[in-house]
ModelCIF file with pLDDT and N, C-alpha, C, O atoms, coordinates in Angstrom:
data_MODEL
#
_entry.id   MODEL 
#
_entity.id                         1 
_entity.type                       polymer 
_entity.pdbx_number_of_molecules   1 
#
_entity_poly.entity_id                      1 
_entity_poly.type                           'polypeptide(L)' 
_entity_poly.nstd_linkage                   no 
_entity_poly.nstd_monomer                   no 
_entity_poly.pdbx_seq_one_letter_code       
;(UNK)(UNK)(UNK)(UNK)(UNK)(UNK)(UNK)(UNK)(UNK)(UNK)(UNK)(UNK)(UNK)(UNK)(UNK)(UNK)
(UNK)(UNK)(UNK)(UNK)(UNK)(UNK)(UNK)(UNK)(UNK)(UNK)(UNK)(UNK)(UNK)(UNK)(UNK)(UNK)
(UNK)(UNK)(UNK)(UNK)
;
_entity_poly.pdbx_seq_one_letter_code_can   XXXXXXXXXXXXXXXXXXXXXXXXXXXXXXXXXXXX 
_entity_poly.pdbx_strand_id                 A 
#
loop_
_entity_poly_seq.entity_id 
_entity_poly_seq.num 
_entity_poly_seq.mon_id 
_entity_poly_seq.hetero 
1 1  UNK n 
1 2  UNK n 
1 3  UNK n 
1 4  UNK n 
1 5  UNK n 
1 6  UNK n 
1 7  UNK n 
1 8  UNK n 
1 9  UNK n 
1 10 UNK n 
1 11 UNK n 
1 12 UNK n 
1 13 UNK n 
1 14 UNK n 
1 15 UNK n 
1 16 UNK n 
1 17 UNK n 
1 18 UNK n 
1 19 UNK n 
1 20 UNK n 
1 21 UNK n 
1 22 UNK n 
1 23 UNK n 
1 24 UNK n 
1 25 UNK n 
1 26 UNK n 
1 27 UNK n 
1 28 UNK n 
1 29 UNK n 
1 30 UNK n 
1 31 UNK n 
1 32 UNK n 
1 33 UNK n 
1 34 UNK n 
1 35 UNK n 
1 36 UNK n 
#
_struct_asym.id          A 
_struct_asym.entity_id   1 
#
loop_
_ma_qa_metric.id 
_ma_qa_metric.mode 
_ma_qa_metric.name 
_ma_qa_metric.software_group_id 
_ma_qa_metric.type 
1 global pLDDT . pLDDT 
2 local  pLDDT . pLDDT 
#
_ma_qa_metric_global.metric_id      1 
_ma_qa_metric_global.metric_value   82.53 
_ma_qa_metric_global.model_id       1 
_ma_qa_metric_global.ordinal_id     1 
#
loop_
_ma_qa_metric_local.label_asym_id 
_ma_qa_metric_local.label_comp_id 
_ma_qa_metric_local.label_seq_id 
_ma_qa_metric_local.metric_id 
_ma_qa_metric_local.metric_value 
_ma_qa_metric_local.model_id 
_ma_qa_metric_local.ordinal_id 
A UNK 1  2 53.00 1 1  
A UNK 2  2 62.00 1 2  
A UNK 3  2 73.00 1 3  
A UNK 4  2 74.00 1 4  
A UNK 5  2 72.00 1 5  
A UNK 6  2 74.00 1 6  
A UNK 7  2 74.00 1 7  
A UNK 8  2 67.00 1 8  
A UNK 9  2 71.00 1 9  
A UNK 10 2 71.00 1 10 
A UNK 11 2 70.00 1 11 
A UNK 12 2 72.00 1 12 
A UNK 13 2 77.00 1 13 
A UNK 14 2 82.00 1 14 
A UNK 15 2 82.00 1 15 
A UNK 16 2 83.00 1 16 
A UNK 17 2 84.00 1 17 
A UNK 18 2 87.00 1 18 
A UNK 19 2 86.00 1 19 
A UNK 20 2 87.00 1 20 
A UNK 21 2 85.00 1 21 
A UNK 22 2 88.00 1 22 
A UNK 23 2 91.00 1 23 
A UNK 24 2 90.00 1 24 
A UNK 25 2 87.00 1 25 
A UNK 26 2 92.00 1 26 
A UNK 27 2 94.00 1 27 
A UNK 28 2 91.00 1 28 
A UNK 29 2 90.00 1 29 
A UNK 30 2 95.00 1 30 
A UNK 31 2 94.00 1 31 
A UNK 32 2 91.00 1 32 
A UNK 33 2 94.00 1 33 
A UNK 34 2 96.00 1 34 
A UNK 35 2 96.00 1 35 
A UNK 36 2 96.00 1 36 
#
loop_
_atom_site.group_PDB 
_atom_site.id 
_atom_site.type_symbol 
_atom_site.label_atom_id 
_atom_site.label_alt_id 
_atom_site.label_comp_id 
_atom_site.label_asym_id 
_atom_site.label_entity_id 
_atom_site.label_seq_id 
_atom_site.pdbx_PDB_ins_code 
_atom_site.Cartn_x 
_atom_site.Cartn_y 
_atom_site.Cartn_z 
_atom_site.occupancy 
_atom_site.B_iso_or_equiv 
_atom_site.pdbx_formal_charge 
_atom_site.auth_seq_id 
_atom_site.auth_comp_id 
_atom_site.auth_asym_id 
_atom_site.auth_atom_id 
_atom_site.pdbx_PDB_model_num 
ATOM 1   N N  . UNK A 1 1  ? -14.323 -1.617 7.772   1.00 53.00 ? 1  UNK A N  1 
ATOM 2   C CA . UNK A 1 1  ? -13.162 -2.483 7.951   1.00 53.00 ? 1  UNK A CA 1 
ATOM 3   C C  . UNK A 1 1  ? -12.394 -2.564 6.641   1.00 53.00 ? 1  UNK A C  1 
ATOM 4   O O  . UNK A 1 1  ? -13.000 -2.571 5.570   1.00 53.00 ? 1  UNK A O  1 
ATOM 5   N N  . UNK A 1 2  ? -11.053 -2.627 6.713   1.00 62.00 ? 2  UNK A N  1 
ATOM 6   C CA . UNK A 1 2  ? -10.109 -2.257 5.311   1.00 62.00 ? 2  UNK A CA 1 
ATOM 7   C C  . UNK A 1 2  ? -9.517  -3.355 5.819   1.00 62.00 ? 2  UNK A C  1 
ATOM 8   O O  . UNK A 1 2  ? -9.486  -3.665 7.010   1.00 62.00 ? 2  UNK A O  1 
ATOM 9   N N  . UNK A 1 3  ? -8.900  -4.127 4.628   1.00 73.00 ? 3  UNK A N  1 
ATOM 10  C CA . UNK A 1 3  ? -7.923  -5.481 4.163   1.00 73.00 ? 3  UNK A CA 1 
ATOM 11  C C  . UNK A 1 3  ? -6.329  -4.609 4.569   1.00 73.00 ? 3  UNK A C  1 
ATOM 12  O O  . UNK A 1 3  ? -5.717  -3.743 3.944   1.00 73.00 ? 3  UNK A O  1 
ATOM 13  N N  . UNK A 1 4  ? -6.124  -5.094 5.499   1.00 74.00 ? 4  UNK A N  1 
ATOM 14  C CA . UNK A 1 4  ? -4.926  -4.226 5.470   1.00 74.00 ? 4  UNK A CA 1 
ATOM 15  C C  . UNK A 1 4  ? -3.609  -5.432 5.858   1.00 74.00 ? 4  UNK A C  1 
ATOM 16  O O  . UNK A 1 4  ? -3.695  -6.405 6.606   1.00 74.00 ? 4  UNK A O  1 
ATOM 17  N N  . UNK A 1 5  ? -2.537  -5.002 5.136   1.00 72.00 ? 5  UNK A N  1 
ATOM 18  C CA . UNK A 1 5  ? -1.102  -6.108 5.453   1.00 72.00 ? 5  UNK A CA 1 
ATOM 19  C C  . UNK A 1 5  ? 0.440   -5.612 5.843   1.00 72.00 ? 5  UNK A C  1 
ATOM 20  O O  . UNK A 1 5  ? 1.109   -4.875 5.119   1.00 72.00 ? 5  UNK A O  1 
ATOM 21  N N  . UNK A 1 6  ? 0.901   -6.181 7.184   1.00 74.00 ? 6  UNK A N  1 
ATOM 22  C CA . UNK A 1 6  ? 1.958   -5.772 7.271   1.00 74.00 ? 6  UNK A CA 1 
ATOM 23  C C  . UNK A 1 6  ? 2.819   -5.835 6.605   1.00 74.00 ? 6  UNK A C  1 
ATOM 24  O O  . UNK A 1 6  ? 2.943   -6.889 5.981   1.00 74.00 ? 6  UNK A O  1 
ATOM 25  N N  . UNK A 1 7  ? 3.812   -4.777 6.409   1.00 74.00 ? 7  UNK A N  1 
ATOM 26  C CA . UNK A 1 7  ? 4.972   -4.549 5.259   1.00 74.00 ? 7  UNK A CA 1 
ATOM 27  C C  . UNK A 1 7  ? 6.449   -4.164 5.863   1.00 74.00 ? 7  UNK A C  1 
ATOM 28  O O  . UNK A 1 7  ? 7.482   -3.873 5.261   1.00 74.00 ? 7  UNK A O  1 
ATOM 29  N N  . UNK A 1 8  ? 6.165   -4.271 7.345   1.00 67.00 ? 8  UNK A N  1 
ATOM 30  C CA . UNK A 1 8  ? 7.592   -3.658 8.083   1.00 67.00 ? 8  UNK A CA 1 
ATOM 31  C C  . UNK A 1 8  ? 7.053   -3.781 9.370   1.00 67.00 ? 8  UNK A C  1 
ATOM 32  O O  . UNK A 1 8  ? 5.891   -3.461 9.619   1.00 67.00 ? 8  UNK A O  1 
ATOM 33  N N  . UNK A 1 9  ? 8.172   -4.420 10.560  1.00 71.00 ? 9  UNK A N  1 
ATOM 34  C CA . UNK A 1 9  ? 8.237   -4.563 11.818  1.00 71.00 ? 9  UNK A CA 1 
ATOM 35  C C  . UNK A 1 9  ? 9.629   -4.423 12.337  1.00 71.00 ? 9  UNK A C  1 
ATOM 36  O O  . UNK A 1 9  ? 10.545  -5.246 12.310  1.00 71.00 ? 9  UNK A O  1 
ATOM 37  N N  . UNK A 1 10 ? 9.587   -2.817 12.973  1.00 71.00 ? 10 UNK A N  1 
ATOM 38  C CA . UNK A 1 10 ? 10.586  -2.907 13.824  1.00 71.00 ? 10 UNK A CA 1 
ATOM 39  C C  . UNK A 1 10 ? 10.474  -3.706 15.459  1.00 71.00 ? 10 UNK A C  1 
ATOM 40  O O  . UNK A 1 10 ? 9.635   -3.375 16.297  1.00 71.00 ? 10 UNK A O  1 
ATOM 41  N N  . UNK A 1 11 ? 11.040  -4.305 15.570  1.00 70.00 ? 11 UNK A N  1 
ATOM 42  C CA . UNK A 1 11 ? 11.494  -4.769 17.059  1.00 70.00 ? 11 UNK A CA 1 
ATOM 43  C C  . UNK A 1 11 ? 10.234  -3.963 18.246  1.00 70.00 ? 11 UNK A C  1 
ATOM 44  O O  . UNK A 1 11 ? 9.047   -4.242 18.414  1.00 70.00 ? 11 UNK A O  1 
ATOM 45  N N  . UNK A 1 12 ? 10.822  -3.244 18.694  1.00 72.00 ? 12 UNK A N  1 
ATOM 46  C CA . UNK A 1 12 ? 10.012  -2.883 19.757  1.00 72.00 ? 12 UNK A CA 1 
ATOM 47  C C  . UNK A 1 12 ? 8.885   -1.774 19.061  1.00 72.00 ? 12 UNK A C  1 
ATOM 48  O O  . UNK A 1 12 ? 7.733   -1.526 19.416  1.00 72.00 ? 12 UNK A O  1 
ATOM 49  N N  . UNK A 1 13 ? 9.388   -1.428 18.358  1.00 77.00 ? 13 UNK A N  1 
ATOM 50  C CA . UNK A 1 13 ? 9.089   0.466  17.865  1.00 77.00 ? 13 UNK A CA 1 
ATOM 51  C C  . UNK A 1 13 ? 7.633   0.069  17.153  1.00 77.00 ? 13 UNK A C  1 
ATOM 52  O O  . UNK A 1 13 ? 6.819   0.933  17.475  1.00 77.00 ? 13 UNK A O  1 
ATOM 53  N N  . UNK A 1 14 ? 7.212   -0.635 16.556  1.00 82.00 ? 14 UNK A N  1 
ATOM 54  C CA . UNK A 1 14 ? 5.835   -1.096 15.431  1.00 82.00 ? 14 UNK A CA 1 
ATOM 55  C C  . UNK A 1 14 ? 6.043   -1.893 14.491  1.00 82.00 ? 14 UNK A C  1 
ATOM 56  O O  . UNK A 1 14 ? 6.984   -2.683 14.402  1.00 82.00 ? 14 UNK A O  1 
ATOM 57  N N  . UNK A 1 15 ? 5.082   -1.709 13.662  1.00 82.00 ? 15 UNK A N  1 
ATOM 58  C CA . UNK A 1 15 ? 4.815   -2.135 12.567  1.00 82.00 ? 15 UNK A CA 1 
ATOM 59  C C  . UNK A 1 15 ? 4.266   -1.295 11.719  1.00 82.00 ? 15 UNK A C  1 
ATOM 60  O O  . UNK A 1 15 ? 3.339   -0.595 12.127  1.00 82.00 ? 15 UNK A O  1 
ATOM 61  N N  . UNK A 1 16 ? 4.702   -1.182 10.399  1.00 83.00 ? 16 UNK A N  1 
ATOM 62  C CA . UNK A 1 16 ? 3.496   -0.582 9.332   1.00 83.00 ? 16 UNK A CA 1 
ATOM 63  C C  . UNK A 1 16 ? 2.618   -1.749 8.482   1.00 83.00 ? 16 UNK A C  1 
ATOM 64  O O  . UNK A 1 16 ? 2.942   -2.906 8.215   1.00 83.00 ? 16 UNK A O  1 
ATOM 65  N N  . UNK A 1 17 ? 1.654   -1.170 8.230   1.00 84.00 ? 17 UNK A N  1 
ATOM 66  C CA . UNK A 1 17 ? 0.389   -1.651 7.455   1.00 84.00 ? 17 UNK A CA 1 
ATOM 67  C C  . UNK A 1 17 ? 0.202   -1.136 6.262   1.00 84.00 ? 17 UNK A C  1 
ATOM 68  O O  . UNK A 1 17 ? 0.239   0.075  6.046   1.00 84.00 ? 17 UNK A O  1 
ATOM 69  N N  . UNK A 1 18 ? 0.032   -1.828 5.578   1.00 87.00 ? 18 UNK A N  1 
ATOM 70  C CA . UNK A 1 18 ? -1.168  -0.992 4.530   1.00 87.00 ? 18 UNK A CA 1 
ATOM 71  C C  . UNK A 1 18 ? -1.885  -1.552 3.996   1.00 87.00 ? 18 UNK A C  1 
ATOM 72  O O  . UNK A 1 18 ? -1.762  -2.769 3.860   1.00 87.00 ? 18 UNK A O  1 
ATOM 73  N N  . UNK A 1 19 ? -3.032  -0.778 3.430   1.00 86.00 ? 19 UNK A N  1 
ATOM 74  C CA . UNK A 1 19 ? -4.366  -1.281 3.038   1.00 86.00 ? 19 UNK A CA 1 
ATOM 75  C C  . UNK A 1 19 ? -4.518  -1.655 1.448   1.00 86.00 ? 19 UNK A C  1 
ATOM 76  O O  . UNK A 1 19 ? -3.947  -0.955 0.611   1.00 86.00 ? 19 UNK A O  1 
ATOM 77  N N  . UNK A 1 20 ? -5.195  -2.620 1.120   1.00 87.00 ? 20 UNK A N  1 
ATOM 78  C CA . UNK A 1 20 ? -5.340  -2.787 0.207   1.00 87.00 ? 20 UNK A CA 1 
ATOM 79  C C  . UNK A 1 20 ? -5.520  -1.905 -1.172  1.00 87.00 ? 20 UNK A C  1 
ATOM 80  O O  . UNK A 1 20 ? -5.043  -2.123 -2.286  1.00 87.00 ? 20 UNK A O  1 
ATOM 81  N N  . UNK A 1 21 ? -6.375  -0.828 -0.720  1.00 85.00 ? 21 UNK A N  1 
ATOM 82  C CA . UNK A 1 21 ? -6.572  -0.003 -1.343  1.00 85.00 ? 21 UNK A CA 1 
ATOM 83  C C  . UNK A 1 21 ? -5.790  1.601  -1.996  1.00 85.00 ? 21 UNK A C  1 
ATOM 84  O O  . UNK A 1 21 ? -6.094  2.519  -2.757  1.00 85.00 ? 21 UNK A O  1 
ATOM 85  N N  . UNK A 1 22 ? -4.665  1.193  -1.146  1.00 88.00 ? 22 UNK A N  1 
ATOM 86  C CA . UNK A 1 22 ? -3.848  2.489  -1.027  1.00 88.00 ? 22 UNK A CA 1 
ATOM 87  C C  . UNK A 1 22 ? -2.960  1.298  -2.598  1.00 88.00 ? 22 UNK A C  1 
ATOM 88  O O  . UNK A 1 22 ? -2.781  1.751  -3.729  1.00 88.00 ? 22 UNK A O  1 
ATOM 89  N N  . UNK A 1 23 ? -2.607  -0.046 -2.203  1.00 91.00 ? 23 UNK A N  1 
ATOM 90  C CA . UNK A 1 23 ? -1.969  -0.294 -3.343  1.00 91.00 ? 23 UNK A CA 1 
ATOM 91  C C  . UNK A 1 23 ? -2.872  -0.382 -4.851  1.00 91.00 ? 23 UNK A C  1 
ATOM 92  O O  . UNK A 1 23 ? -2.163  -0.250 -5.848  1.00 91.00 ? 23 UNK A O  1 
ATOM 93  N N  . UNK A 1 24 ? -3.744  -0.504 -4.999  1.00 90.00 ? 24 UNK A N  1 
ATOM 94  C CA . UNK A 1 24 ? -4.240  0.288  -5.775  1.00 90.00 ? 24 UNK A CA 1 
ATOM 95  C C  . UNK A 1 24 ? -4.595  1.489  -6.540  1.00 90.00 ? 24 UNK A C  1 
ATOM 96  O O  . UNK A 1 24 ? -4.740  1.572  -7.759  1.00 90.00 ? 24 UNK A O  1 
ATOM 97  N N  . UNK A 1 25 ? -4.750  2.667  -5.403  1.00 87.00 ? 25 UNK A N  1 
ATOM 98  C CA . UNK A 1 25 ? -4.103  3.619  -6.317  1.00 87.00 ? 25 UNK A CA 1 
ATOM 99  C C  . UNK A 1 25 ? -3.004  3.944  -6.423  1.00 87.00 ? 25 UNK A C  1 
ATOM 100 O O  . UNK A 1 25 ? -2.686  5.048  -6.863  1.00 87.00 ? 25 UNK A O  1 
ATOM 101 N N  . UNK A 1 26 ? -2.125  3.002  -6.022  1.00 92.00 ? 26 UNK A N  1 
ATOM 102 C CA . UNK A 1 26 ? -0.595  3.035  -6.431  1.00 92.00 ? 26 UNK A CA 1 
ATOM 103 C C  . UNK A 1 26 ? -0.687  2.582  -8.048  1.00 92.00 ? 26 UNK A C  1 
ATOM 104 O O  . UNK A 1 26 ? -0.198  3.100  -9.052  1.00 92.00 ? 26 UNK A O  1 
ATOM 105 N N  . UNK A 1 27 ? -1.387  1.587  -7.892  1.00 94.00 ? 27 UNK A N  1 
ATOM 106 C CA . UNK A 1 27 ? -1.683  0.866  -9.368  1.00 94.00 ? 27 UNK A CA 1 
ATOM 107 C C  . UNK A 1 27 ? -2.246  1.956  -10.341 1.00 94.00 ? 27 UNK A C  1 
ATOM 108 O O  . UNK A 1 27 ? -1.901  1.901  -11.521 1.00 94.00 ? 27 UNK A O  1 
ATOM 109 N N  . UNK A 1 28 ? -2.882  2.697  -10.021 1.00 91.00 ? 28 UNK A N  1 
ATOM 110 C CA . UNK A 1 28 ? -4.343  3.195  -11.144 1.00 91.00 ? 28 UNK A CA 1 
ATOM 111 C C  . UNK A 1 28 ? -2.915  4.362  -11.314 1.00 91.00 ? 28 UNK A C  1 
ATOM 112 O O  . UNK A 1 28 ? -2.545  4.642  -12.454 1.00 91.00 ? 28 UNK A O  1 
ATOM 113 N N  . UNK A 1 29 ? -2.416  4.786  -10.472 1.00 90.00 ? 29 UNK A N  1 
ATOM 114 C CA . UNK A 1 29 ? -1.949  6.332  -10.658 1.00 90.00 ? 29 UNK A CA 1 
ATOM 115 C C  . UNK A 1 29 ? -0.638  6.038  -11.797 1.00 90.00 ? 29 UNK A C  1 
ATOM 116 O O  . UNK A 1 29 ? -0.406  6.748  -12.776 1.00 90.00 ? 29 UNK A O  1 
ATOM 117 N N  . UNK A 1 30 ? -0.018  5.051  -11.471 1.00 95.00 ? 30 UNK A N  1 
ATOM 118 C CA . UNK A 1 30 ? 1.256   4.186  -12.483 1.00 95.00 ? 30 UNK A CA 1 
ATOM 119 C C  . UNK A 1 30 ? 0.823   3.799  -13.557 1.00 95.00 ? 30 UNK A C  1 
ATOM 120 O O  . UNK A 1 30 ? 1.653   3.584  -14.441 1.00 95.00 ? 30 UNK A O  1 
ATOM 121 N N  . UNK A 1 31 ? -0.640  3.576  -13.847 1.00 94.00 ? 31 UNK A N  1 
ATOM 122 C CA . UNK A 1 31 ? -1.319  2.880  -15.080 1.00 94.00 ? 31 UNK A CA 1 
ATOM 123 C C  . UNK A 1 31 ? -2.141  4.137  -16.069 1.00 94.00 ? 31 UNK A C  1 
ATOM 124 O O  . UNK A 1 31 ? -2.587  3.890  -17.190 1.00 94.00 ? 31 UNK A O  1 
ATOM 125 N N  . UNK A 1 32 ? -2.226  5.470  -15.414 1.00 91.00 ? 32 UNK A N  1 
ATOM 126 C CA . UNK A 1 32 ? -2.354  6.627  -16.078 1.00 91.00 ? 32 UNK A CA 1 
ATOM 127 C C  . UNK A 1 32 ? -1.107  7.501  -16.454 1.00 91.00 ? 32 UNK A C  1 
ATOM 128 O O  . UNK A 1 32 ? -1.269  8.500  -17.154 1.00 91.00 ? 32 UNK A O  1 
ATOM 129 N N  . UNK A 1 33 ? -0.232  7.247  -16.133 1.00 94.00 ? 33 UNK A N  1 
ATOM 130 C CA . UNK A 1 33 ? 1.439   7.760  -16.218 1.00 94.00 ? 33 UNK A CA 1 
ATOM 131 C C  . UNK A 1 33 ? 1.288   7.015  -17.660 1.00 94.00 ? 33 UNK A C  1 
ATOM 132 O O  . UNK A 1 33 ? 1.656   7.861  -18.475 1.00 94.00 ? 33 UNK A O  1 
ATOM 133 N N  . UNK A 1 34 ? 0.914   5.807  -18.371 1.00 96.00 ? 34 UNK A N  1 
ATOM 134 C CA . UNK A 1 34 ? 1.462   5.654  -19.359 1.00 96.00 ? 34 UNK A CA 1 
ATOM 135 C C  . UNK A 1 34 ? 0.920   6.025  -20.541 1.00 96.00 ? 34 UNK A C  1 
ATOM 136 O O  . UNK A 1 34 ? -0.307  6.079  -20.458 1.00 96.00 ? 34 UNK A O  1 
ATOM 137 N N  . UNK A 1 35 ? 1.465   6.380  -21.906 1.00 96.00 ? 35 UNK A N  1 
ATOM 138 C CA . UNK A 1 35 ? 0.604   7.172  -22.766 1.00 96.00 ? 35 UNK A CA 1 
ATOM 139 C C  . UNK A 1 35 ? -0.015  6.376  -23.605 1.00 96.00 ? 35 UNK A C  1 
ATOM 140 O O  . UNK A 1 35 ? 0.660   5.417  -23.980 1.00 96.00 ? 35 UNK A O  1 
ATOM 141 N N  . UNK A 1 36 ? -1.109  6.464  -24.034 1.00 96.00 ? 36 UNK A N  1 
ATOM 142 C CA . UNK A 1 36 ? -2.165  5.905  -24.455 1.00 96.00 ? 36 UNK A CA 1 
ATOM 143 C C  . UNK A 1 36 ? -3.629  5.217  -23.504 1.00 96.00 ? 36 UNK A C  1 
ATOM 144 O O  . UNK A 1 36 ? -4.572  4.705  -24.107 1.00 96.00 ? 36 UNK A O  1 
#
């Protein structure tokens, strides 16, 4: 089971999700981009 949170709802069409963990390596991958 993954922590997951909606981030967009169209009307009839869905919703997107995402998981906790995907924003994280959003984090880690932005936090190795910097030098040092």
């Amino acid at each position: 089971e993954r922590s997951t949170h909606k981030i967009y709802e169209e009307g009839n069409v869905g919703e997107v999700r995402i998981a906790d963990d995907v924003v994280a390596v959003i984090a880690g991958l932005a936090a190795m981009e910097v030098e040092g």
